[in-house]
Each structure stands twice: as structure tokens, then as C-alpha cells.
Protein backbone atom coordinates (compact mmCIF):
# COMPACT_ATOMS: atom_id res chain seq x y z
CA UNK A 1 8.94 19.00 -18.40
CA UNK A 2 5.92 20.23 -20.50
CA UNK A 3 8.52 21.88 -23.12
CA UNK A 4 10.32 18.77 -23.54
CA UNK A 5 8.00 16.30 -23.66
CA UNK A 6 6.23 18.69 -26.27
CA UNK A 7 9.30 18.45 -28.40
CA UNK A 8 8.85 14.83 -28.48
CA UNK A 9 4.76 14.54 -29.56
CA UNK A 10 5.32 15.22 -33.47
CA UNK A 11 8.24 12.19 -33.09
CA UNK A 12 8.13 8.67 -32.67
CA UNK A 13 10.36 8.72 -29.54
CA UNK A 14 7.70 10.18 -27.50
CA UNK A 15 6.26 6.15 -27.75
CA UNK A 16 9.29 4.72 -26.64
CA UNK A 17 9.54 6.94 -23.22
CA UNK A 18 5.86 6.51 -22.33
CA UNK A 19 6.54 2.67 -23.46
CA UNK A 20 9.41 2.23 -21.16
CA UNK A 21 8.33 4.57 -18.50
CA UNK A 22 5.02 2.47 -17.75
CA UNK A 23 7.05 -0.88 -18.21
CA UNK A 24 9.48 -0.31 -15.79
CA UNK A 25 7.32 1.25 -12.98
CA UNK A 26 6.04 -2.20 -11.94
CA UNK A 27 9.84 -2.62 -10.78
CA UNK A 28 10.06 1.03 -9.63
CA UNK A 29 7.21 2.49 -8.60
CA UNK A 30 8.46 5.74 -8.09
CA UNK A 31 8.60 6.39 -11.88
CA UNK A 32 6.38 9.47 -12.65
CA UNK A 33 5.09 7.49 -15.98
CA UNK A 34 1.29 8.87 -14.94
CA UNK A 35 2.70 12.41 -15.04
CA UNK A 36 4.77 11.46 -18.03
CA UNK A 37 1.84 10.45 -20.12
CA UNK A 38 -0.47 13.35 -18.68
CA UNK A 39 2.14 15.88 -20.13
CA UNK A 40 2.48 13.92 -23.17
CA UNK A 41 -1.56 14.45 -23.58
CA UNK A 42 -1.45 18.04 -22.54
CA UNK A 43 1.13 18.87 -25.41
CA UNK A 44 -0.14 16.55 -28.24
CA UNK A 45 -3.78 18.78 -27.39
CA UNK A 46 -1.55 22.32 -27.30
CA UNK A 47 -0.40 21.34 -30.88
CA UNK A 48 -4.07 20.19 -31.76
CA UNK A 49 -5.16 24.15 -30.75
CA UNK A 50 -3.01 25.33 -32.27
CA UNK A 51 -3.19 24.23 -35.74
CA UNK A 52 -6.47 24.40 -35.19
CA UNK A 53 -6.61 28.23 -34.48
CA UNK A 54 -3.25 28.93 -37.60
CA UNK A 55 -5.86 27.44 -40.35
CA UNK A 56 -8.59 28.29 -41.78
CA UNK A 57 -8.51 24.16 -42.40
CA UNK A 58 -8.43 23.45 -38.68
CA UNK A 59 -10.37 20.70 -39.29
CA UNK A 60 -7.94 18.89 -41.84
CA UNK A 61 -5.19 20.05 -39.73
CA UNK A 62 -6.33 18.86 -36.64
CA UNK A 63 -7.10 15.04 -37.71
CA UNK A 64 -3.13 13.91 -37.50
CA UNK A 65 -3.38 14.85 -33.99
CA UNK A 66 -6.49 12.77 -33.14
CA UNK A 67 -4.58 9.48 -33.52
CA UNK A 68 -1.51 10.74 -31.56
CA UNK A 69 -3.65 10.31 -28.64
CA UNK A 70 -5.23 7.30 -29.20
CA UNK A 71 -1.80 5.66 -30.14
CA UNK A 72 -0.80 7.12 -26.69
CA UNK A 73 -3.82 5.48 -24.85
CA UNK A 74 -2.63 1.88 -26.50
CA UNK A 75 1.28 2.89 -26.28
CA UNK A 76 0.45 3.21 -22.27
CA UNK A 77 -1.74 0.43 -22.08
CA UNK A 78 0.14 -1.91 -23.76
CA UNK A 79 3.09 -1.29 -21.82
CA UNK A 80 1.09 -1.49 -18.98
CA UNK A 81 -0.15 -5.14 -19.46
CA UNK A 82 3.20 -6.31 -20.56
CA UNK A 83 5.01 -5.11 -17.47
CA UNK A 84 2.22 -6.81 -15.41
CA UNK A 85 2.96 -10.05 -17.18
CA UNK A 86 6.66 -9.52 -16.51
CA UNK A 87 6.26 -8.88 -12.79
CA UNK A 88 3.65 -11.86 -12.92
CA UNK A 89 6.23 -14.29 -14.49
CA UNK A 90 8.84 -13.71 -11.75
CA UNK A 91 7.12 -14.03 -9.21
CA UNK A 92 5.73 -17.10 -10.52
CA UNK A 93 9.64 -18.55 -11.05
CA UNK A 94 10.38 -16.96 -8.33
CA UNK A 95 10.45 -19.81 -5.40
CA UNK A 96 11.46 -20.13 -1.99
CA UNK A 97 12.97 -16.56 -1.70
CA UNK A 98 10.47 -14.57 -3.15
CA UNK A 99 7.39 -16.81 -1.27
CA UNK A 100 9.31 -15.63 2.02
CA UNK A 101 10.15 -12.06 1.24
CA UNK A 102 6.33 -11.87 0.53
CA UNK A 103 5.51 -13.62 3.97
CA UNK A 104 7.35 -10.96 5.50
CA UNK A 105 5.45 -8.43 3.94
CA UNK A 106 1.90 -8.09 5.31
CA UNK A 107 0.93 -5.73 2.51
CA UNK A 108 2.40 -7.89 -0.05
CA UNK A 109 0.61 -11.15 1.85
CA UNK A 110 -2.87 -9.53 2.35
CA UNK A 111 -2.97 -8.18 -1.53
CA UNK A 112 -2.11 -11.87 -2.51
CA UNK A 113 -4.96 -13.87 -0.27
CA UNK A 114 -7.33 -10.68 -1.30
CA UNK A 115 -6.64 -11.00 -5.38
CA UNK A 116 -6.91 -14.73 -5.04
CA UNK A 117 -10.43 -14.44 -3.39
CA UNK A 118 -11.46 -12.40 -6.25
CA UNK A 119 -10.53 -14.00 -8.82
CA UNK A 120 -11.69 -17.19 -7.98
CA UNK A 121 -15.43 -15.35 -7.10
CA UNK A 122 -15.02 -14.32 -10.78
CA UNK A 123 -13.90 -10.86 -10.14
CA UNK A 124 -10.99 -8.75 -10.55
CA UNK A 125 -12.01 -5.30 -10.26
CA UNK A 126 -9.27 -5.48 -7.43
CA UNK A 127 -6.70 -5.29 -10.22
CA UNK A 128 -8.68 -2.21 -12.21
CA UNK A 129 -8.78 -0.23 -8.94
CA UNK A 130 -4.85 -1.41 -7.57
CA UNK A 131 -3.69 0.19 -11.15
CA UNK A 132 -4.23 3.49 -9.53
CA UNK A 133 -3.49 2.87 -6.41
CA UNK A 134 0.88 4.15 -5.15
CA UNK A 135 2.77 0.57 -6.22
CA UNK A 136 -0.75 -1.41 -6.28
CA UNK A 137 -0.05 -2.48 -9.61
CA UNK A 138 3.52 -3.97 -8.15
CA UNK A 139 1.65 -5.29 -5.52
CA UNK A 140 -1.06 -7.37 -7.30
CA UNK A 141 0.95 -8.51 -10.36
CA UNK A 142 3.72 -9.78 -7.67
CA UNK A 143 0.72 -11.78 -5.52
CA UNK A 144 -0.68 -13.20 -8.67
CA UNK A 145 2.13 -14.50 -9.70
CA UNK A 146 3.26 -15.82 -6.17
CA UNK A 147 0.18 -17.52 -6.00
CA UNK A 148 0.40 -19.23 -9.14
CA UNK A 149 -3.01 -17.62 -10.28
CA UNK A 150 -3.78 -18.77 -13.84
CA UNK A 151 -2.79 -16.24 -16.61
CA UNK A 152 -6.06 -16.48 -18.07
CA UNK A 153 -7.96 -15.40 -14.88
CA UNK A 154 -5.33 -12.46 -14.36
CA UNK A 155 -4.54 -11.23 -18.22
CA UNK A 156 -7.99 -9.68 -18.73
CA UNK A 157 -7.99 -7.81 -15.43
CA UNK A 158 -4.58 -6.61 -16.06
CA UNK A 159 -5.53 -5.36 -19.86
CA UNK A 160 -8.98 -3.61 -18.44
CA UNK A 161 -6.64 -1.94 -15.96
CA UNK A 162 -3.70 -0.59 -18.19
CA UNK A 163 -6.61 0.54 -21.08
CA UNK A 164 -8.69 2.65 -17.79
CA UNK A 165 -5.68 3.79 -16.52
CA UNK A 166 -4.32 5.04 -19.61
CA UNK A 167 -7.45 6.04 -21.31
CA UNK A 168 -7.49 8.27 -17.91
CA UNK A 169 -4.22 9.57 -17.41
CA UNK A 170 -4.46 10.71 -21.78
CA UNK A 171 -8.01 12.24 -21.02
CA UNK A 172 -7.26 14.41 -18.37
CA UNK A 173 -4.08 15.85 -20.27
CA UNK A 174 -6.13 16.31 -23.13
CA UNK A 175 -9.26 17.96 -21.39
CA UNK A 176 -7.11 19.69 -19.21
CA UNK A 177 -5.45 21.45 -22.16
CA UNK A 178 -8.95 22.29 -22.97
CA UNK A 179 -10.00 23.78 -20.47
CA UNK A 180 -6.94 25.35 -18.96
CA UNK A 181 -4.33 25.36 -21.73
CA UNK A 182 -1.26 23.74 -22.38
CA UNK A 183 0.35 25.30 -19.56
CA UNK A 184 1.89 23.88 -16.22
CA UNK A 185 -1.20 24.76 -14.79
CA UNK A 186 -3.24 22.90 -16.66
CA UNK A 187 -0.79 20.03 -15.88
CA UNK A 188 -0.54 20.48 -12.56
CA UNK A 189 -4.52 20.22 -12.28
CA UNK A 190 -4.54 16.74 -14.25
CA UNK A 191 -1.81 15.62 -12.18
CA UNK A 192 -3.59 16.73 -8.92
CA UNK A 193 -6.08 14.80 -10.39
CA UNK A 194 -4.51 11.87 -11.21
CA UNK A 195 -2.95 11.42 -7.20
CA UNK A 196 -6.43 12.05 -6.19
CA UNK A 197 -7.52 8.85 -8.22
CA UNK A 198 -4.71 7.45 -6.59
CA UNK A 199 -5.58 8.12 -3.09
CA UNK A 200 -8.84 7.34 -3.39
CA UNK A 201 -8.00 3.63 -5.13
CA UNK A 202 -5.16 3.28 -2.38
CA UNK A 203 -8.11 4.09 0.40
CA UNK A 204 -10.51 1.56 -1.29
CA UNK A 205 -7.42 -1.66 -1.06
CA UNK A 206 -6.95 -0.63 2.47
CA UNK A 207 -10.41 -0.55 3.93
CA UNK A 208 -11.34 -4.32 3.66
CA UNK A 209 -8.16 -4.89 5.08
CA UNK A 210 -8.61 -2.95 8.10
CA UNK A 211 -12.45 -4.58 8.64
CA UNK A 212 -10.78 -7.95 8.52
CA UNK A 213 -7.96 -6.97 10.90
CA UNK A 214 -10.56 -5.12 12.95
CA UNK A 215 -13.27 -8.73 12.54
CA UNK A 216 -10.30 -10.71 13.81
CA UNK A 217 -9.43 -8.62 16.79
CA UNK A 218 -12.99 -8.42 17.92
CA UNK A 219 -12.96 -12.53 17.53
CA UNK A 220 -10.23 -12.56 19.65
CA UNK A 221 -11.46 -10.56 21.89
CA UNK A 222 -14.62 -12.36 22.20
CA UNK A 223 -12.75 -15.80 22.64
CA UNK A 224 -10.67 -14.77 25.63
């Protein structure tokens, strides 16, 4: 995958698969856009080396590359955001069917009363850490829009996310290049890494869930 995603850094294509990658994993989750982008880093940072270490001008040689990855960071994050909005829109229009396919889902029905809470306490860090999180992002973007949460209380959640999630998923590629090389191992370490983030954000959703569930049994229990 390395090889042929490194073919792609010096052209203008390697936008346009990151781009639709991250779009389209709202919808399907099991897109590997976060390794897609991480290899994208790691080769754009091989070709940074080296030119760096053919030139006696590394330096002059080296500055095309710089942007590269920072158009990757807003390529991923802007892709990010508007496949939020998309997801958020549908579920919005989405009606009868869609309120009852959630109220059969107790993940999709807990995220939704959750991210509401939030928001209206002035807080969305739930949508920064769900980014992360295995089909979090579907998740929350669904439950905002299903619960007709105002665009302008969701929109600059959803942008912090896609630019920390992206900014990530670019800097570990890159540093992991660094440090390792542009080698599959040096993938395969910023990819570990990035499932670690992703357990760890998955963990953090779950656990108030489980108090509450664990609060309400106890009330029962009490009451009876």
C-alpha cells in the first residue's frame, strides 16, 4: 500500500482518494481512510528525506514537500466536516424510518440523548473524542441530525474534530517516517497508534454509558 500511495504524493490524485476516502467513511465505516492518510504522510516525509539527503540544497528542496502535508491535514479535514454535514442532513430529512431504526438501536439512541446533553451544556468535546472512536463519527453526526440539533451548535465541533483527527493521523505518518523510516514498519507503528487512539476514544463514549445503565439498575434495585 505504502508503494502505491507513494506514487500518488508528487500528484494531485493523492487529494482526491484521501478526499473521498474520509467522505465516504461516515456511510462505511469500515473504510481504512485513517490508514490511508497515515501512509499518505509516511511517503510525502520519505520523499522529504530524501531530497533532503540527494542535495546539497536540502533545504530548498525540501520546502515543496512542507505544504504537501499541510494540504493533506486540510484535504482530510475538510472532507471530514463535509461528510459529517452530509450524514447530519439525512438524518435530519430523514423521518419516521430513520427516528425508528435509531430507537432500535441503543448505541445509536444513547449517543443521540448523550450529544444533545452536551451540546446544550455548551460542550461538544463528545464529537472531538467520537472522531476517533470505530464508527463514532457515524454515530454522532447520525444523532445530531435525528435530533434536529442546530447546525451552528454541531458545525464547530465537527470542524475541531476532522482538523485533530487529521492533524493526527498526518503527524504520526510524518514523525513516524522520522523516526522509523518510510517503511511498513514505520507504518504499521502509526497505525498501531492510530487504533490505540481509537480504543481509547471508543472506551471513553462507553464508560458514562455503562455508569448510567449501572445508576439506573441500582435505582431499580433500590425501588423494589
Amino acid at each position: 500500500m505504502l508503494e502505491s500511495v507513494g506514487a500518488l504524493t508528487g500528484s494531485p490524485w493523492i487529494y482526491a482518494v484521501v478526499a473521498v476516502s474520509v467522505l465516504l467513511d461516515v456511510f462505511v465505516p469500515v473504510l481504512p481512510s485513517g490508514v490511508l492518510v497515515i501512509a499518505a504522510a509516511t511517503a510525502a516525509a520519505g520523499s522529504t528525506t530524501v531530497a533532503g539527503a540527494a542535495s546539497a540544497t536540502s533545504a530548498a528542496e525540501q520546502v515543496p514537500e512542507v505544504p504537501s502535508l499541510l494540504a493533506l491535514i486540510l484535504c482530510a479535514a475538510t472532507a471530514s466536516v463535509l461528510g459529517d454535514l452530509v450524514a447530519y442532513r439525512l438524518a435530519w430529512r430523514g423521518g419516521e424510518r430513520l427516528d425508528r431504526a435509531i430507537a432500535r438501536s441503543r448505541r445509536l439512541t444513547s449517543a443521540q440523548e448523550r450529544l444533545g446533553t452536551a451540546l446544550a451544556r455548551g460542550g461538544g468535546i463528545l464529537v472531538v473524542i467520537a472522531r476517533f472512536a470505530p464508527a463514532g463519527r457515524s454515530v454522532v453526526s447520525l444523532g445530531a441530525g435525528a435530533a434536529h440539533r442546530k447546525v451552528k451548535e454541531f458545525l464547530p465541533w465537527s470542524a475541531l474534530a476532522g482538523v485533530a483527527w487529521a492533524g493526527y493521523s498526518v503527524g504520526l505518518g510524518y514523525f513516524g517516517a522520522q523516526w522509523l523510516g518510510a517503511t511498513w514498519v514505520g507504518t504499521a507503528v502509526s497505525v498501531l497508534a492510530l487504533f490505540l487512539a481509537g480504543a481509547l476514544a471508543a472506551y471513553v463514549m462507553r464508560r458514562p454509558a455503562a455508569e448510567a445503565a449501572a445508576r439506573a439498575s441500582t435505582a431499580t434495585a433500590t425501588t423494589s
